[in-house]
Protein backbone atom coordinates (compact mmCIF):
# COMPACT_ATOMS: atom_id res chain seq x y z
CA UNK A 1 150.64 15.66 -267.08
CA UNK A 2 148.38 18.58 -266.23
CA UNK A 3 146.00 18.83 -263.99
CA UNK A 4 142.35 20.14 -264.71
CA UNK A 5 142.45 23.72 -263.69
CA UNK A 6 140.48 24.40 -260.71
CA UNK A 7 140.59 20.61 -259.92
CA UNK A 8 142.99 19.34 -257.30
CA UNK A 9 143.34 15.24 -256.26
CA UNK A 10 139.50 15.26 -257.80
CA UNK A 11 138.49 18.10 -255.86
CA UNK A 12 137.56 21.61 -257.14
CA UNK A 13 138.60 24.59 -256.24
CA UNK A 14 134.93 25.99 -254.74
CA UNK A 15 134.97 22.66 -252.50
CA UNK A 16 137.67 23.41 -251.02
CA UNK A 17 137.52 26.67 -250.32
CA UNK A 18 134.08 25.65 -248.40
CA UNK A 19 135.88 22.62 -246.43
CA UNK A 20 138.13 25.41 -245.17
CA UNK A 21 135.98 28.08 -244.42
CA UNK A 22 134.15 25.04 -242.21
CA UNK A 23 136.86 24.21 -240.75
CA UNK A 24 137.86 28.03 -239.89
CA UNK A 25 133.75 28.30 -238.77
CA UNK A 26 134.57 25.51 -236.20
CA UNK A 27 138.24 26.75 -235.13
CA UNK A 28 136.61 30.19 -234.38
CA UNK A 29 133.40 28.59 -232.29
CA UNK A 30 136.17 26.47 -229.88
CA UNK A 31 138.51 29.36 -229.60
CA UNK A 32 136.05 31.91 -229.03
CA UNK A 33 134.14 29.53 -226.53
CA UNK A 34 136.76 28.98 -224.05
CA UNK A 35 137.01 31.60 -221.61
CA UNK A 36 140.90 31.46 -220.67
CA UNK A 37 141.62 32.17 -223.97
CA UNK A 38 142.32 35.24 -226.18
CA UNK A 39 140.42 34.85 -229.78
CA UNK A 40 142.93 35.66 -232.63
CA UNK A 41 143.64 35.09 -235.50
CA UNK A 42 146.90 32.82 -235.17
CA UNK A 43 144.83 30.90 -232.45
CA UNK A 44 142.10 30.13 -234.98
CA UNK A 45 144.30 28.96 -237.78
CA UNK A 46 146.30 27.18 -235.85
CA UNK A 47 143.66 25.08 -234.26
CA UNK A 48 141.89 24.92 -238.05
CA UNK A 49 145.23 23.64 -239.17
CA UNK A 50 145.71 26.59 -241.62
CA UNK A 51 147.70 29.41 -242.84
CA UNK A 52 146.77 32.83 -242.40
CA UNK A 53 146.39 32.83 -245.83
CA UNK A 54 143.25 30.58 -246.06
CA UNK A 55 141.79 32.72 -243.61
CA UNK A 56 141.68 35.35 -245.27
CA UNK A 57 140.47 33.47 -248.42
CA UNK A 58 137.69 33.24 -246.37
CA UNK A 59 137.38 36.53 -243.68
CA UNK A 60 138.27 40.04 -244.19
CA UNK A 61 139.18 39.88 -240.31
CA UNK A 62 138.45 37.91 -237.09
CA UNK A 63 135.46 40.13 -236.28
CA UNK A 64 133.78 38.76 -240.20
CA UNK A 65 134.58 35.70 -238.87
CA UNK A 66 133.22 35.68 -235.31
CA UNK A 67 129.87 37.86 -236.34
CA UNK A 68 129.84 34.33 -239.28
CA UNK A 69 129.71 31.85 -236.36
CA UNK A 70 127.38 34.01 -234.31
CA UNK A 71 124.98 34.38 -237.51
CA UNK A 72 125.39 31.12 -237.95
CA UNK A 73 124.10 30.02 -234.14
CA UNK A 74 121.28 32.55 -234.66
CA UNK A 75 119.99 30.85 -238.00
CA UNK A 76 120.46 27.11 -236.25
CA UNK A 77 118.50 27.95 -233.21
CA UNK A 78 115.43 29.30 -235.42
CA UNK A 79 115.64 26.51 -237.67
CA UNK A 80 115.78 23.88 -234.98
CA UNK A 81 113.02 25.68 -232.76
CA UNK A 82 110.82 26.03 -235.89
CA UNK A 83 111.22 22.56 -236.84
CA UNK A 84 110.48 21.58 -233.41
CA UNK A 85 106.61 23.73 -233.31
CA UNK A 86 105.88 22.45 -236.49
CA UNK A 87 106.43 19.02 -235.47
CA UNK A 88 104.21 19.26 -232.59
CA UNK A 89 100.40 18.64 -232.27
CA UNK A 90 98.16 21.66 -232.46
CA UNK A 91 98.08 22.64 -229.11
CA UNK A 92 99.90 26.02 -228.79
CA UNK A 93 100.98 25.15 -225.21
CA UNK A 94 102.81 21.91 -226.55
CA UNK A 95 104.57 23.82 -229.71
CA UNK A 96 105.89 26.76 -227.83
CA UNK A 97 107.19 24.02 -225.32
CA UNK A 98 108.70 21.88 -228.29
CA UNK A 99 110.56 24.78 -229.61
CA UNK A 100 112.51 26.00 -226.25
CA UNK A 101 112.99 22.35 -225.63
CA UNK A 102 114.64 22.47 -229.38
CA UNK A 103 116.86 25.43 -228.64
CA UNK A 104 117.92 23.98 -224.98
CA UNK A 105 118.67 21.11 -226.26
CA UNK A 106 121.03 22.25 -228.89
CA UNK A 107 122.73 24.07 -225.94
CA UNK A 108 123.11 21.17 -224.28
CA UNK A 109 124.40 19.70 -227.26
CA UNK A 110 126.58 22.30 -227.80
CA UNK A 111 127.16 24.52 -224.89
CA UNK A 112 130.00 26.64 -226.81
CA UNK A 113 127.47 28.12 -229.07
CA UNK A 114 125.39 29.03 -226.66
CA UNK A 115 128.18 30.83 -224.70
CA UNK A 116 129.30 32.60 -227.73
CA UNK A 117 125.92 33.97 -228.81
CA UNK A 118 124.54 35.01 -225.49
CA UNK A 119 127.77 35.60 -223.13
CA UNK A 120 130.57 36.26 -225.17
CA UNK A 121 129.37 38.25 -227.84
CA UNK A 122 128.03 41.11 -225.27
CA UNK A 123 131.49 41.05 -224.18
CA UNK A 124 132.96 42.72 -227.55
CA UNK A 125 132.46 45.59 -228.31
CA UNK A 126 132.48 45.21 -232.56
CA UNK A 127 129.71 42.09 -231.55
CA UNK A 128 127.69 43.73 -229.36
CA UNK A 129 125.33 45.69 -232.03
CA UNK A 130 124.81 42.25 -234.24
CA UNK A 131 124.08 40.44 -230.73
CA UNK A 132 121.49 43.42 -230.24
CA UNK A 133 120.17 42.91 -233.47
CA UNK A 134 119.87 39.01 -233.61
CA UNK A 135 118.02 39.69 -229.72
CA UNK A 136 115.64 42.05 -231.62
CA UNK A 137 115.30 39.96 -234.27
CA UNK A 138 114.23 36.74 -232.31
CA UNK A 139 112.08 39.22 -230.29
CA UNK A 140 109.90 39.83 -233.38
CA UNK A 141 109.82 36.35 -234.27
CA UNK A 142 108.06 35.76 -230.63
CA UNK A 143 105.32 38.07 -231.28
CA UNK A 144 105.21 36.83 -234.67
CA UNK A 145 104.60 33.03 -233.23
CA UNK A 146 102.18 34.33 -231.23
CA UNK A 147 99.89 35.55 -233.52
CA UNK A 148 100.37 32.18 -235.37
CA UNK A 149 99.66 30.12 -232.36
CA UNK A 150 96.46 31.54 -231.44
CA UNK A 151 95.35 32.33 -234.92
CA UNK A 152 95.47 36.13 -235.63
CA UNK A 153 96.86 39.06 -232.87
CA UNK A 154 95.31 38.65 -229.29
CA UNK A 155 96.51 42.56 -228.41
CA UNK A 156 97.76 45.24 -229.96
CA UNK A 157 101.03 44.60 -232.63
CA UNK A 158 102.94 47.20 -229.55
CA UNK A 159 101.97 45.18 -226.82
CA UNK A 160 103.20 41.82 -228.61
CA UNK A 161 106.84 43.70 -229.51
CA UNK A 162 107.03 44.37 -225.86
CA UNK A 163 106.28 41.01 -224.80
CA UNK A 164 108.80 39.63 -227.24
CA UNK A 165 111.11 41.96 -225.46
CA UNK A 166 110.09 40.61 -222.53
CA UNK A 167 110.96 36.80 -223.36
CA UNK A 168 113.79 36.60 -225.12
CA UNK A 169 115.39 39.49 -222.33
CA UNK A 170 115.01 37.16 -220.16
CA UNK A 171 115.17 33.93 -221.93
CA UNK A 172 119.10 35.71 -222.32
CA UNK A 173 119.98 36.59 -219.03
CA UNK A 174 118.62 33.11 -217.80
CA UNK A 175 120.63 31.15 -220.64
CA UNK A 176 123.70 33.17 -219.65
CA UNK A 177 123.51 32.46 -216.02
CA UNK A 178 122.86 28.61 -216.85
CA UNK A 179 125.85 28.51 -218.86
CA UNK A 180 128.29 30.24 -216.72
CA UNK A 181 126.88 27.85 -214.20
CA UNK A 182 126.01 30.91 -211.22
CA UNK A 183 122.19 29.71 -211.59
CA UNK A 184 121.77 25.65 -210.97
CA UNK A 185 119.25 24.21 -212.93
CA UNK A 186 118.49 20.98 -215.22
CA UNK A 187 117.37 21.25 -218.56
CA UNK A 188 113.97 20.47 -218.15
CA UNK A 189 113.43 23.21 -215.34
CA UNK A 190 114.98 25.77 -218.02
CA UNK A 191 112.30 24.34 -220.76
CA UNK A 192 109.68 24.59 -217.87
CA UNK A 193 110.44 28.20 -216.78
CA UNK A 194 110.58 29.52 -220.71
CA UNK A 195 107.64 28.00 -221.54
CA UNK A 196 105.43 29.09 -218.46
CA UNK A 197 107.04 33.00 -219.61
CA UNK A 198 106.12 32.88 -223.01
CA UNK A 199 102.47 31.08 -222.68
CA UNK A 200 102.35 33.52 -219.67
CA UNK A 201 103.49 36.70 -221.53
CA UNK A 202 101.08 35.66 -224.80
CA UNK A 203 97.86 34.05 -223.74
């Protein structure tokens, strides 16, 4: 008896392709979290539980597929910290705090995607110019909070770019130190310190 083509055990073809690729996506974040181990390719599949040949269905190469999962931090950390501000009561002081508190709680979550964003992607060289770019990118999206939060620009478009700089710099280096665990500090005292920097950088 044939089988539907493109259909497998009730399935189609594009679902499973995308259960894959998920399941690739999550091989790649535990591999390429844990510090005693090489990322390859073999080590991703084989934690995945796939062939070679699905991941390349999938990824030209292992660096597609690590700058996927880093993309794919970057774009979860603005959605949860812009969910988080818009949740929040008008005050600007309590929305920028909601959003860190979003992000550092997904780290705590999560800490693997927080090491792979912020610590191991500076380490490689092919991820180093999309980790540069998501930094600037997040920098812009600082200044351009701030300009929401207190309704219109409070100094100069330069001077709010530079702050941005500024923040997420050093919201960065602080993370990274957190993580690696050579800076000891709870949650709440990271929330506390980002927030004081941005309202401090800002208002």
């Amino acid at each position: 008896m044939a089988v539907q083509s493109g259909v497998y055990r009730g399935v189609p073809a594009e679902e499973r392709v995308a259960e894959r690729r998920t399941r690739l996506m999550e091989a790649t974040l535990a591999v390429w979290a844990e510090p005693a181990t090489r990322t390859t390719m073999t080590r991703i599949c084989a934690a995945a539980g796939l062939s070679e040949r699905y991941f390349y269905e999938s990824f030209h190469n292992l660096d597609e597929a690590l700058t996927a999962v880093l993309d794919a931090v970057a774009v979860e950390i603005e959605e949860r910290a812009t969910a988080a501000s818009e949740a929040a009561s008008d005050d600007p002081a309590e929305r920028v705090r909601a959003s860190v508190h979003a992000f550092v709680d997904m780290l705590v979550e999560d800490p693997r995607k927080g090491r792979v964003a912020i610590i191991e992607a500076g380490a490689m060289p092919a991820l180093r110019q999309r980790r540069t770019e998501l930094l600037h990118h997040f920098a812009r999206r600082s200044a351009e909070e701030s300009r929401v939060l207190w309704d219109g620009p409070r100094r100069s478009e330069h001077d709010d770019e530079i702050a941005g700089a500024l923040f997420i710099g050093g919201m960065a280096e602080l993370v990274a130190r957190w993580l690696s665990g050579s800076l000891a500090a709870t949650p709440e005292e990271i929330v506390d310190a980002a927030a004081r920097s941005f309202l401090g950088l800002y208002r």
